[in-house]
C-alpha atoms as a PDB file:
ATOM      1  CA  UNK A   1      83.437 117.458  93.051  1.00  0.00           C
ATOM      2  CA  UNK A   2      82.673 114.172  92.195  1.00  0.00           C
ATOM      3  CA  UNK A   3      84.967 111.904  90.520  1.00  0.00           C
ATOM      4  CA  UNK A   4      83.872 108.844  89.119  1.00  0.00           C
ATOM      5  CA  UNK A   5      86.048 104.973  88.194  1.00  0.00           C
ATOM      6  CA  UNK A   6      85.035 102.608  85.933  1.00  0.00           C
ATOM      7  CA  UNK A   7      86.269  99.108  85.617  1.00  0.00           C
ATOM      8  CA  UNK A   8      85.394  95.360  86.543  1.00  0.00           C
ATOM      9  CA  UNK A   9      85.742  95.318  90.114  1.00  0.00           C
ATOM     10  CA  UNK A  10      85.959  98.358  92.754  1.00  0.00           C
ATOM     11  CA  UNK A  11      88.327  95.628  94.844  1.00  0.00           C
ATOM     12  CA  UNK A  12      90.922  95.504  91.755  1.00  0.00           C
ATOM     13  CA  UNK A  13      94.194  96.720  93.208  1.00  0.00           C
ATOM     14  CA  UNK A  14      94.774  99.653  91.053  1.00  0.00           C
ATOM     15  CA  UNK A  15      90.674 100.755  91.278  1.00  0.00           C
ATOM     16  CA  UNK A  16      91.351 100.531  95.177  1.00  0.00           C
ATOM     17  CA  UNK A  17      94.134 102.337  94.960  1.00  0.00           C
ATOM     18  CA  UNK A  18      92.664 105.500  93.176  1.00  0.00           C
ATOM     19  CA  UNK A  19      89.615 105.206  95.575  1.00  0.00           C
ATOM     20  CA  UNK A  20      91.748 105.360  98.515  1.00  0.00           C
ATOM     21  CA  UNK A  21      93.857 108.097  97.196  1.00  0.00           C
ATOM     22  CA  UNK A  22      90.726 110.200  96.384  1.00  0.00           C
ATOM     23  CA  UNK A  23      89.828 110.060 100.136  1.00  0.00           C
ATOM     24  CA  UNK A  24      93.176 111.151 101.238  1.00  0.00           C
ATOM     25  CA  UNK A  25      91.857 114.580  98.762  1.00  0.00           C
ATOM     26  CA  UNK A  26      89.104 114.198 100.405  1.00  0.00           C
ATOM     27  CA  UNK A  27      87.025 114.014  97.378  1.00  0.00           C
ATOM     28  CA  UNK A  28      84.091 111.701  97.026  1.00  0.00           C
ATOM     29  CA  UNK A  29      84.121 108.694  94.462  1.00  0.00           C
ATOM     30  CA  UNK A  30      81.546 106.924  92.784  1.00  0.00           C
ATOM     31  CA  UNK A  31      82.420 103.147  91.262  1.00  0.00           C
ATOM     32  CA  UNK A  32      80.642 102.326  88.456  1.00  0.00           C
ATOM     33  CA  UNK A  33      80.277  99.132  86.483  1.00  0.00           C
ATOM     34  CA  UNK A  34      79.438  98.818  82.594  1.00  0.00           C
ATOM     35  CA  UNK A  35      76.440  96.432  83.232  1.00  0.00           C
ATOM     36  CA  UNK A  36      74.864  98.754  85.458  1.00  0.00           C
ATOM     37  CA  UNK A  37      75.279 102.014  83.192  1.00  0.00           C
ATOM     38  CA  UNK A  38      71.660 102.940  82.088  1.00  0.00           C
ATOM     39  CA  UNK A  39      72.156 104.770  78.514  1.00  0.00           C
ATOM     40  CA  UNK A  40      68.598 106.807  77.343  1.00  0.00           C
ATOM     41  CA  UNK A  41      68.026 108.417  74.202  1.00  0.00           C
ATOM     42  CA  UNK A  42      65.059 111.054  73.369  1.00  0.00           C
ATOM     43  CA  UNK A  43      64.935 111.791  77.046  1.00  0.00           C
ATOM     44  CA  UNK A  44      67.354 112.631  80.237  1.00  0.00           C
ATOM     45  CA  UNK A  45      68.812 111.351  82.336  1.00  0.00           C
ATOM     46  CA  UNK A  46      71.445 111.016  79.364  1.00  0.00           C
ATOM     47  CA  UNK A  47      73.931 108.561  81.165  1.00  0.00           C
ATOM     48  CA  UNK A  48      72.928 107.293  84.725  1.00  0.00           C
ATOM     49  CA  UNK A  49      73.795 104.535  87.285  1.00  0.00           C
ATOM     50  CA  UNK A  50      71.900 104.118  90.717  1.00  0.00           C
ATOM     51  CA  UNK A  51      70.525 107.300  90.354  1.00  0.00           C
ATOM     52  CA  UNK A  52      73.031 109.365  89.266  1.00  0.00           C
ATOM     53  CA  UNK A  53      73.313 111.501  86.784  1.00  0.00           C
ATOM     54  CA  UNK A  54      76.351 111.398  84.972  1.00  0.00           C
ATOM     55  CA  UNK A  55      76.302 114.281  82.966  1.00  0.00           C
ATOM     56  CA  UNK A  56      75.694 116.588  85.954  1.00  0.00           C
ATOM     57  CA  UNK A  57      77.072 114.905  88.512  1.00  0.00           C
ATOM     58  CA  UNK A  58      80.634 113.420  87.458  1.00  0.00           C
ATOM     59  CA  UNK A  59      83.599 116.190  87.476  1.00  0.00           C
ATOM     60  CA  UNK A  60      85.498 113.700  85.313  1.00  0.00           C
ATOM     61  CA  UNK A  61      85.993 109.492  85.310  1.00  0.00           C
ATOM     62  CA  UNK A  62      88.976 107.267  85.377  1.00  0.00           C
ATOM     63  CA  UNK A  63      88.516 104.400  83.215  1.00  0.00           C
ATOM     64  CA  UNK A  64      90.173 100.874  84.575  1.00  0.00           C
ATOM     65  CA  UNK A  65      90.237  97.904  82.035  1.00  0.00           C
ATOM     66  CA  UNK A  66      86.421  97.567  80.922  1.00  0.00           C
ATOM     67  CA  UNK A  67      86.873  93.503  81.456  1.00  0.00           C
ATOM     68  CA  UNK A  68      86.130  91.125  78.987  1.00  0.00           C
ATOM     69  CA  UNK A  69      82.722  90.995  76.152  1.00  0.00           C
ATOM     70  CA  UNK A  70      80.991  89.907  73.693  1.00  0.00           C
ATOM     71  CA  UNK A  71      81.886  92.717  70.612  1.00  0.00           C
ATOM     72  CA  UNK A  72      78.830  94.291  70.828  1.00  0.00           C
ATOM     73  CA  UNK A  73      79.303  94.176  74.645  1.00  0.00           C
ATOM     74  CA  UNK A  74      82.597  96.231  74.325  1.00  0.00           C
ATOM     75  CA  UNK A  75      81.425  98.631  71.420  1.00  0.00           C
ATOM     76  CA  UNK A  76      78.607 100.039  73.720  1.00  0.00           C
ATOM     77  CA  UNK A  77      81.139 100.415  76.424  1.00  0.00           C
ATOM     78  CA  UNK A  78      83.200 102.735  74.029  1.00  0.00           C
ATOM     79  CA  UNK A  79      79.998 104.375  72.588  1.00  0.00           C
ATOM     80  CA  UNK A  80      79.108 105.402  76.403  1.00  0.00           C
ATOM     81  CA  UNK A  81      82.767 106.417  77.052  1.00  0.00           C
ATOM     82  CA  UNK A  82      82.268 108.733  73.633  1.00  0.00           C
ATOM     83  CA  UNK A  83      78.852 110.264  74.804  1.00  0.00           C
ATOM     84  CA  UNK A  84      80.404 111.361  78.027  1.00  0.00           C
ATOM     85  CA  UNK A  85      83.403 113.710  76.171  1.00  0.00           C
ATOM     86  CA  UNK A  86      80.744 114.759  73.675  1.00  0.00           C
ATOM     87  CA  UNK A  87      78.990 116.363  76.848  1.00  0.00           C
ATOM     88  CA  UNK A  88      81.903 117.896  78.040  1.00  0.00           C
ATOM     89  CA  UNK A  89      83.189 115.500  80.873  1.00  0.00           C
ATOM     90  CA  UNK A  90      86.723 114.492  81.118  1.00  0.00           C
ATOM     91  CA  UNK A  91      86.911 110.829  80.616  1.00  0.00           C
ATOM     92  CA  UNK A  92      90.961 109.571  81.239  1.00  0.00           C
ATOM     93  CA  UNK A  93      91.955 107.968  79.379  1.00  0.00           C
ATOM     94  CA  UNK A  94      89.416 109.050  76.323  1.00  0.00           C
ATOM     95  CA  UNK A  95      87.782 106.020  74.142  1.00  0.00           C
ATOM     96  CA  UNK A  96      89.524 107.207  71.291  1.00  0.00           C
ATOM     97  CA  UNK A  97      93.034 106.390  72.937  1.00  0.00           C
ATOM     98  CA  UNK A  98      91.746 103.296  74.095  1.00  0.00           C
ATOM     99  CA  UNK A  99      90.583 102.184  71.018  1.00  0.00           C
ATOM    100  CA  UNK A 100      93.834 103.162  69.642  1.00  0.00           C
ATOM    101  CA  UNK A 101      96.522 100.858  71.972  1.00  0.00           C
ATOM    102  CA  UNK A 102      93.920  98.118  72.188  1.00  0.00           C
ATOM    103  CA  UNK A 103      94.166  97.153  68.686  1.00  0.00           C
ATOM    104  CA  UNK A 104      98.181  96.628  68.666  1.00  0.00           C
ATOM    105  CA  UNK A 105      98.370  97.061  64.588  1.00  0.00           C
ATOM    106  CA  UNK A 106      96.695 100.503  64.830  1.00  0.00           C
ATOM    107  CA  UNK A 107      99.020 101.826  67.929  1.00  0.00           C
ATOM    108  CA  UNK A 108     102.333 100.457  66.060  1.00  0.00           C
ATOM    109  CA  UNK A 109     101.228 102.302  62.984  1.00  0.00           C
ATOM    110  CA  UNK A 110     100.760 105.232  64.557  1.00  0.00           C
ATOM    111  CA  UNK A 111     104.068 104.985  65.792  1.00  0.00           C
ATOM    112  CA  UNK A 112     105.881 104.113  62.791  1.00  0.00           C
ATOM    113  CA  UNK A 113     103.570 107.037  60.885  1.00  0.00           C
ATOM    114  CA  UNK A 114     105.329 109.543  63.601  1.00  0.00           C
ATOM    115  CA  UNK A 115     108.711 108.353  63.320  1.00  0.00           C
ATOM    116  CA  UNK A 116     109.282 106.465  66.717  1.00  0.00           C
ATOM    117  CA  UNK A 117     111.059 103.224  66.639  1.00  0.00           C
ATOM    118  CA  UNK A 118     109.352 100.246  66.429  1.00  0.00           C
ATOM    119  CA  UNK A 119     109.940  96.303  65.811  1.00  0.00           C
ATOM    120  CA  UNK A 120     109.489  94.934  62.443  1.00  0.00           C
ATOM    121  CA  UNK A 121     105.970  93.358  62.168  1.00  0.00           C
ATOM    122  CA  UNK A 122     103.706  91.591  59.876  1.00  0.00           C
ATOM    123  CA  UNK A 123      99.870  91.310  60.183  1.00  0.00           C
ATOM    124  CA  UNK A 124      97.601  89.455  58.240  1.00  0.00           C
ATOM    125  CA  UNK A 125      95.127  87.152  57.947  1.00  0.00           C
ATOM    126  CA  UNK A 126      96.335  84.287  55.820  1.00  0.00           C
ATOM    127  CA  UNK A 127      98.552  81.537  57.008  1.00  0.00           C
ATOM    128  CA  UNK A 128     100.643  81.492  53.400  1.00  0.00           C
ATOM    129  CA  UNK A 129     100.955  85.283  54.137  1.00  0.00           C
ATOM    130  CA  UNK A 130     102.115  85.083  57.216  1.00  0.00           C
ATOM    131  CA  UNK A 131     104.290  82.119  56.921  1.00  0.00           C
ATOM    132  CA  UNK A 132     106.299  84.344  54.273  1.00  0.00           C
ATOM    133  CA  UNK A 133     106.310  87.239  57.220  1.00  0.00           C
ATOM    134  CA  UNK A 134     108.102  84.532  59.357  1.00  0.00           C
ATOM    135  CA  UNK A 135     110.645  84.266  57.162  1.00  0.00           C
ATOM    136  CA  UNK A 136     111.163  87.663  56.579  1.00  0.00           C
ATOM    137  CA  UNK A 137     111.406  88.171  59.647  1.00  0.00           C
ATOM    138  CA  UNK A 138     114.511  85.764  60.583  1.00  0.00           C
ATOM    139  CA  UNK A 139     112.424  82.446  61.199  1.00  0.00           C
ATOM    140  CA  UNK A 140     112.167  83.834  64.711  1.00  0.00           C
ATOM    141  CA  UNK A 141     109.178  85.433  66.241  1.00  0.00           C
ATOM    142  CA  UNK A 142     107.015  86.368  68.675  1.00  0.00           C
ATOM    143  CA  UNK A 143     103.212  85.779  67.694  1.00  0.00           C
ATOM    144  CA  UNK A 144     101.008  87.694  69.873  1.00  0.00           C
ATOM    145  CA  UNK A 145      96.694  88.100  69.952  1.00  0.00           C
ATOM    146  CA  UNK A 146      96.286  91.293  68.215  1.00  0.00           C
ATOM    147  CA  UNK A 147      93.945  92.221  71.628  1.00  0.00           C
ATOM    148  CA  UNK A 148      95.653  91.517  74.584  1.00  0.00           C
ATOM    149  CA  UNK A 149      97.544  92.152  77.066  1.00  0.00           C
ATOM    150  CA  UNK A 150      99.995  91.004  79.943  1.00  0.00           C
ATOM    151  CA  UNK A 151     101.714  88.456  77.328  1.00  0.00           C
ATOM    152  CA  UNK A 152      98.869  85.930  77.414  1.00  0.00           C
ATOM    153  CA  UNK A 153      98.499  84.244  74.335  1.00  0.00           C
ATOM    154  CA  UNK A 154     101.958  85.328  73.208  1.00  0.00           C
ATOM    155  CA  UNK A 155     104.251  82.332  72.028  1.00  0.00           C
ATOM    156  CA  UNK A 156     107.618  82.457  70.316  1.00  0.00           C
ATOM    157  CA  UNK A 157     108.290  80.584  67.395  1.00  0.00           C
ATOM    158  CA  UNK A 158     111.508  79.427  65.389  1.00  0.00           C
ATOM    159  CA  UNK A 159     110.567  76.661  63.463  1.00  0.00           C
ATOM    160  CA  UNK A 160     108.710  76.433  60.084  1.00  0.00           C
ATOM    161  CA  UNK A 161     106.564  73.006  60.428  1.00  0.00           C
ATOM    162  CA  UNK A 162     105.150  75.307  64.180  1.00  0.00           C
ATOM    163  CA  UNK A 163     104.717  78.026  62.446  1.00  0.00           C
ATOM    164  CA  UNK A 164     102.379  76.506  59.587  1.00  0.00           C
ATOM    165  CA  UNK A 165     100.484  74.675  61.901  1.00  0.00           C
ATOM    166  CA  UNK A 166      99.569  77.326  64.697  1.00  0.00           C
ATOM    167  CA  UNK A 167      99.331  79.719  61.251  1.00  0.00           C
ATOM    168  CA  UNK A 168      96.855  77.412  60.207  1.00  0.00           C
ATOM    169  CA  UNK A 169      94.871  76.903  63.185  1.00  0.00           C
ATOM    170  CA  UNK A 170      94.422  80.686  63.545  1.00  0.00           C
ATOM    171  CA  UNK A 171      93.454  81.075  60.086  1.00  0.00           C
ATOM    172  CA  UNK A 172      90.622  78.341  60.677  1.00  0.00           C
ATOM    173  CA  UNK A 173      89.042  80.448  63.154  1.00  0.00           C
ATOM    174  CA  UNK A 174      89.196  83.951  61.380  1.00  0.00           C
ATOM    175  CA  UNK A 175      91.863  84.880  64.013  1.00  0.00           C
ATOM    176  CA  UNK A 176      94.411  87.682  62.753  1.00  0.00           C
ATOM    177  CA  UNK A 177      98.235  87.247  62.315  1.00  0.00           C
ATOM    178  CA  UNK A 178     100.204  89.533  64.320  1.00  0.00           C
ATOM    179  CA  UNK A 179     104.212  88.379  63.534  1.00  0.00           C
ATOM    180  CA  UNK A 180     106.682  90.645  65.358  1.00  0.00           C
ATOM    181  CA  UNK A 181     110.685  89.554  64.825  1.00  0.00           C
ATOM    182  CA  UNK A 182     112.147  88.559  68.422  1.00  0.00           C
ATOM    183  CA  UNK A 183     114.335  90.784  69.258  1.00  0.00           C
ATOM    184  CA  UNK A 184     117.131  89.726  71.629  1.00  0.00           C
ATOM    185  CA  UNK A 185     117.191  91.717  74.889  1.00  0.00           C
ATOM    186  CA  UNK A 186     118.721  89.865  77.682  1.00  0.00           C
ATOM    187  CA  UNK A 187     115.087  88.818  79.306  1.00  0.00           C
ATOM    188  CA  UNK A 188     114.549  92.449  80.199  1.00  0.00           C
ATOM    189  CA  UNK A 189     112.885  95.417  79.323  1.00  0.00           C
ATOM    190  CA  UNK A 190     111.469  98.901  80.160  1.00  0.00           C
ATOM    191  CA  UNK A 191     107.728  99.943  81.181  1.00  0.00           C
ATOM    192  CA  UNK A 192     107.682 103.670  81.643  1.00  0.00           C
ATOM    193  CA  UNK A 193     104.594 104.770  83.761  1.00  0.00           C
ATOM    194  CA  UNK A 194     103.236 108.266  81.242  1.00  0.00           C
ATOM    195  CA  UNK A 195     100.811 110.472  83.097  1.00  0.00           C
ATOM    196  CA  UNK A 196     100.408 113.591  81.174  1.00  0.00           C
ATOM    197  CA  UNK A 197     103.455 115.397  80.345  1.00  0.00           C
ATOM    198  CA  UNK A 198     105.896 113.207  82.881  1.00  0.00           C
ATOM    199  CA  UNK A 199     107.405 109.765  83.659  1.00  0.00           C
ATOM    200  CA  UNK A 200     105.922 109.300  86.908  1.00  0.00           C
ATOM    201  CA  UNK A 201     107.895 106.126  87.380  1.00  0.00           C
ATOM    202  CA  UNK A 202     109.563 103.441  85.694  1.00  0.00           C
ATOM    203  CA  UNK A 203     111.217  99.725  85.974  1.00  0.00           C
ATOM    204  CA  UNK A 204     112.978  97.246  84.452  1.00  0.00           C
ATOM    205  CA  UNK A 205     111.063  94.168  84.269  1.00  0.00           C
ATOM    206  CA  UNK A 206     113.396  91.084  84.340  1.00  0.00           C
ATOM    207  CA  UNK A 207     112.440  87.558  83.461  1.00  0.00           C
ATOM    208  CA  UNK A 208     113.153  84.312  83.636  1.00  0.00           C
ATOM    209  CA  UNK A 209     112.815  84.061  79.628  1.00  0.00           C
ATOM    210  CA  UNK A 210     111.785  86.283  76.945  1.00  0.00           C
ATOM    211  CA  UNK A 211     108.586  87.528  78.344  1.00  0.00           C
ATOM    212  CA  UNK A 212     108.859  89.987  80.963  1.00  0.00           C
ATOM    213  CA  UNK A 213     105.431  90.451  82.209  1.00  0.00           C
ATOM    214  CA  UNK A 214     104.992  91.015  86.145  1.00  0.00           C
ATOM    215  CA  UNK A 215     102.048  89.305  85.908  1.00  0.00           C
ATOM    216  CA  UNK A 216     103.762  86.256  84.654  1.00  0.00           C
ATOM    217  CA  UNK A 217     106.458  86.300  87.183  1.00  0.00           C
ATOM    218  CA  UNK A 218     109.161  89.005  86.133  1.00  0.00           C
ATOM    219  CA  UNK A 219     110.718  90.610  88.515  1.00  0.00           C
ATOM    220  CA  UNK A 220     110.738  94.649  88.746  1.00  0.00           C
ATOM    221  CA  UNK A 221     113.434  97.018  89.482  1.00  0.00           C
ATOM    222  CA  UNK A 222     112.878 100.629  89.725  1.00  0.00           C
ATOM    223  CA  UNK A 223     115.122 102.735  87.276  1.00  0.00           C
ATOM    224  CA  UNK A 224     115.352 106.212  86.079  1.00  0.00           C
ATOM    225  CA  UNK A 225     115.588 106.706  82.544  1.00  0.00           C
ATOM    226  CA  UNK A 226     117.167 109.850  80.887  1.00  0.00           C
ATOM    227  CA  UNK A 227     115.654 112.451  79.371  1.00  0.00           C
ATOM    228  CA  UNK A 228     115.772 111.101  75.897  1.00  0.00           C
ATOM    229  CA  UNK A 229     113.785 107.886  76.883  1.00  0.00           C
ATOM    230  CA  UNK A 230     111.892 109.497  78.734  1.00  0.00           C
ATOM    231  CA  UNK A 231     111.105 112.044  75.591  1.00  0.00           C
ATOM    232  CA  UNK A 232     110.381 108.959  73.585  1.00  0.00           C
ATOM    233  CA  UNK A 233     108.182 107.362  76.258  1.00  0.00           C
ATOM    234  CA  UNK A 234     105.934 110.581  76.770  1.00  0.00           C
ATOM    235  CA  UNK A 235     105.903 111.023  72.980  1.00  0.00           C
ATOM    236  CA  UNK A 236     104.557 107.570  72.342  1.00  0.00           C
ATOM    237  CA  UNK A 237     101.943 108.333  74.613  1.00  0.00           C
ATOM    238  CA  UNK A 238     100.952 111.371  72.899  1.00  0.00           C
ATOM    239  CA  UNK A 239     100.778 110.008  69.547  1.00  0.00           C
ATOM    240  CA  UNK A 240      98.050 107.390  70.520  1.00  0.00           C
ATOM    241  CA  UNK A 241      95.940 109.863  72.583  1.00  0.00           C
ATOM    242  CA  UNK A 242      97.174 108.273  76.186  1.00  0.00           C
ATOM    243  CA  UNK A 243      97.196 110.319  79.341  1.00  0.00           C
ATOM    244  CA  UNK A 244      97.856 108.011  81.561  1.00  0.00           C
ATOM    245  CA  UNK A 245     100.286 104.913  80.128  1.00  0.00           C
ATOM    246  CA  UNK A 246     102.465 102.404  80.143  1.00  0.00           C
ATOM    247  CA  UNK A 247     105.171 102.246  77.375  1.00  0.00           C
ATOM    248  CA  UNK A 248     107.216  99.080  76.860  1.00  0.00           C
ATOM    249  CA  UNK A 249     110.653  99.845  75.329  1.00  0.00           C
ATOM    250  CA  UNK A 250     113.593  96.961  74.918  1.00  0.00           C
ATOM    251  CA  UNK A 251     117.027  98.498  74.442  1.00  0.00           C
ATOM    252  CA  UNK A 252     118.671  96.816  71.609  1.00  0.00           C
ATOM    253  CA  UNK A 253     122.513  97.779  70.188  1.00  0.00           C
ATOM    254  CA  UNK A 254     121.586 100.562  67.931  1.00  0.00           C
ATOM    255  CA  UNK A 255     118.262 101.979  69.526  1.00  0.00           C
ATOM    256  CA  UNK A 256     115.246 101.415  71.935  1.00  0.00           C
ATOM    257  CA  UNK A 257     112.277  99.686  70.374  1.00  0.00           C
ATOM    258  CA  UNK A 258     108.712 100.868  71.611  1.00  0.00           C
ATOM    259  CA  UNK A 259     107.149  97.600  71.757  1.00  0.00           C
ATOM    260  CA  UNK A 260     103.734  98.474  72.734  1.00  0.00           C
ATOM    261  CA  UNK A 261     101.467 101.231  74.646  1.00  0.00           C
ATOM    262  CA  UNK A 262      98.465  99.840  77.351  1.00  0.00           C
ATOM    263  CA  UNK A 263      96.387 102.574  77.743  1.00  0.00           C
ATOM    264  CA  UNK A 264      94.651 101.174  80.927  1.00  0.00           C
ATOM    265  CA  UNK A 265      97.568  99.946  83.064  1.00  0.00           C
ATOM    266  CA  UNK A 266      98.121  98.306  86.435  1.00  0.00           C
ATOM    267  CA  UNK A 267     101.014  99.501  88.414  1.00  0.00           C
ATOM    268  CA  UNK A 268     100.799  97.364  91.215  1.00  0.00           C
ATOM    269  CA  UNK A 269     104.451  95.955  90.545  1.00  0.00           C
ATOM    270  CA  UNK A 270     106.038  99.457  89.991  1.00  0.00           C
ATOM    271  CA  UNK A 271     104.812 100.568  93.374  1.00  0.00           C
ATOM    272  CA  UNK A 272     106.731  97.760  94.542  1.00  0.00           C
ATOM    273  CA  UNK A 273     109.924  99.311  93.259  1.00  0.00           C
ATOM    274  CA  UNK A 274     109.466 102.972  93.417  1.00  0.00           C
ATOM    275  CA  UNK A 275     108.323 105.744  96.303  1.00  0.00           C
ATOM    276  CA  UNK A 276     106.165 107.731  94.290  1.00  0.00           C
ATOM    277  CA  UNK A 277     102.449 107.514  94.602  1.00  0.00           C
ATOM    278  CA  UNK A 278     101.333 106.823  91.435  1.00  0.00           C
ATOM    279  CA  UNK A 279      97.473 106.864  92.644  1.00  0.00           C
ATOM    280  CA  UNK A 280      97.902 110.414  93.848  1.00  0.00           C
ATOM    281  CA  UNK A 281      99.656 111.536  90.423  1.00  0.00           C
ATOM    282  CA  UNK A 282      96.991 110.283  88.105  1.00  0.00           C
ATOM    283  CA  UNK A 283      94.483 112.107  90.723  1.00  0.00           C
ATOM    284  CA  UNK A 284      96.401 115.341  90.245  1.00  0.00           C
ATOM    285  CA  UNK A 285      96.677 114.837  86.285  1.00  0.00           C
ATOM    286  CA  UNK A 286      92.750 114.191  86.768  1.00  0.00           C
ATOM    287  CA  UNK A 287      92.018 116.948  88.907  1.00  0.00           C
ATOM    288  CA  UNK A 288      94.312 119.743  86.983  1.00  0.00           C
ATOM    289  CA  UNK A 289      91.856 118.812  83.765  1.00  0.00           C
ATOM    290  CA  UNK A 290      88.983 119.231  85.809  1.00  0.00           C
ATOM    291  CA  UNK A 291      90.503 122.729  86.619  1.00  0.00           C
ATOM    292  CA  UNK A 292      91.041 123.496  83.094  1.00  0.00           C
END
């Protein structure tokens, strides 16, 4: 039983760590890289890299983040990721989910459509739109890159004559407007680690100002979260397609806030906090749909 990862770099921690835990099943492991993926049509090998056959060779494949590309770099990444669940193998998570949290409008409305809590947002693409979303929105916001991840990019604004001019600036290059209200939450929040039907682990993420990114220097600290957060966590997960995830909720007065969903997320900084394994969990949750 083979099990293949894709991703960037076969030395990224979290890629390591799956290979690593796939020895200790003693399974074998094959690495593969998006550039070297050999796609035919008309004639087989369907799918192959070095030699191998995907189609009849993979048991199932673990996608890491696919890295950075041109657009129509990344859309034949997702068509190969499609081809392999047309033909039966289980790809985790699927293209469809990724395609779903990457684009942080899409994942929000599928939230909202499903009744889960989120922050009040406004997306467009003109800076006279937008600059009547920031005052909607209290004059106090957090503009973020509608792809992205790990807060880079994000910026907080308060002030109208910043808001016009980065509005404007965006709007020159054909950039999107993605307004979400700041919502005060002491410099903390909540990533909940979704594999399948459980919360593997969890932390609270603490900064040293608004963004709590471990990657930018928050710190973690492992917590459990009841059963209803959980719920909601697992839930969110579900609606965008995600077997393996990582929620972000901030608590607020009245109710959590499910601020987004990465469908293809480190956990390098929760390991730090928490006992479980999370390598050998998404190996299970891998191996129990290569059962099914």
């Amino acid at each position: 039983m083979n099990i293949g990862i894709v991703g960037k770099n076969p030395n990224e921690w979290g890629s390591a760590q799956l290979i690593a835990s796939l020895k200790r099943f003693g399974l074998p492991c094959t690495y593969l890289s998006f550039p070297k993926l050999f796609a035919r049509v008309g004639y087989k090998p369907v799918l192959s890299v070095d030699g191998i056959d995907l189609i009849k060779d993979l048991a199932a494949l673990i996608v890491r983040p696919i890295g950075r590309g041109s657009l129509e770099e990344i859309i034949f990444r997702m068509d190969r990721l499609h081809a392999l669940v047309r033909r039966g193998i289980p790809v985790i998570n699927s293209p469809s989910a990724i395609e779903h949290c990457v684009d942080k409008y899409y994942a929000l409305t599928l939230l909202e459509e499903n009744g889960l809590p989120v922050p009040r947002t406004v997306v467009t693409e003109s800076a006279k739109e937008a600059l009547k979303g920031f005052q909607e929105l209290g004059n106090d916001i957090v503009l973020k890159p509608l792809f992205g991840s790990r807060g880079v990019g994000s910026v907080r604004i308060t002030d109208v004559e910043s808001a016009l001019r980065i509005f404007n600036s965006i709007q020159y290059y054909h950039g999107i407007l993605y307004l979400q209200e700041f919502v005060p939450h002491g410099n903390f929040d909540i990533r909940a680690f979704v594999i399948g039907d459980d919360v593997s682990a969890a932390m609270r993420r603490i900064g040293s100002s608004w963004k709590t990114n471990v990657s930018q220097g928050a710190q973690p600290l492992t917590i459990h979260l009841d059963k209803q957060m959980q719920n909601l966590a697992i839930e969110a997960a579900k609606i965008v397609g995600c077997e393996i995830a990582g929620v972000d909720i901030i608590e607020t007065n009245s109710k959590p806030l499910i601020v987004e969903i990465n469908s293809q997320p480190g956990w390098r900084g929760l390991q730090s906090v928490t006992q479980t394994n999370i390598a050998d969990h998404i190996v299970e949750h891998v191996l129990s749909k290569v059962k099914r």
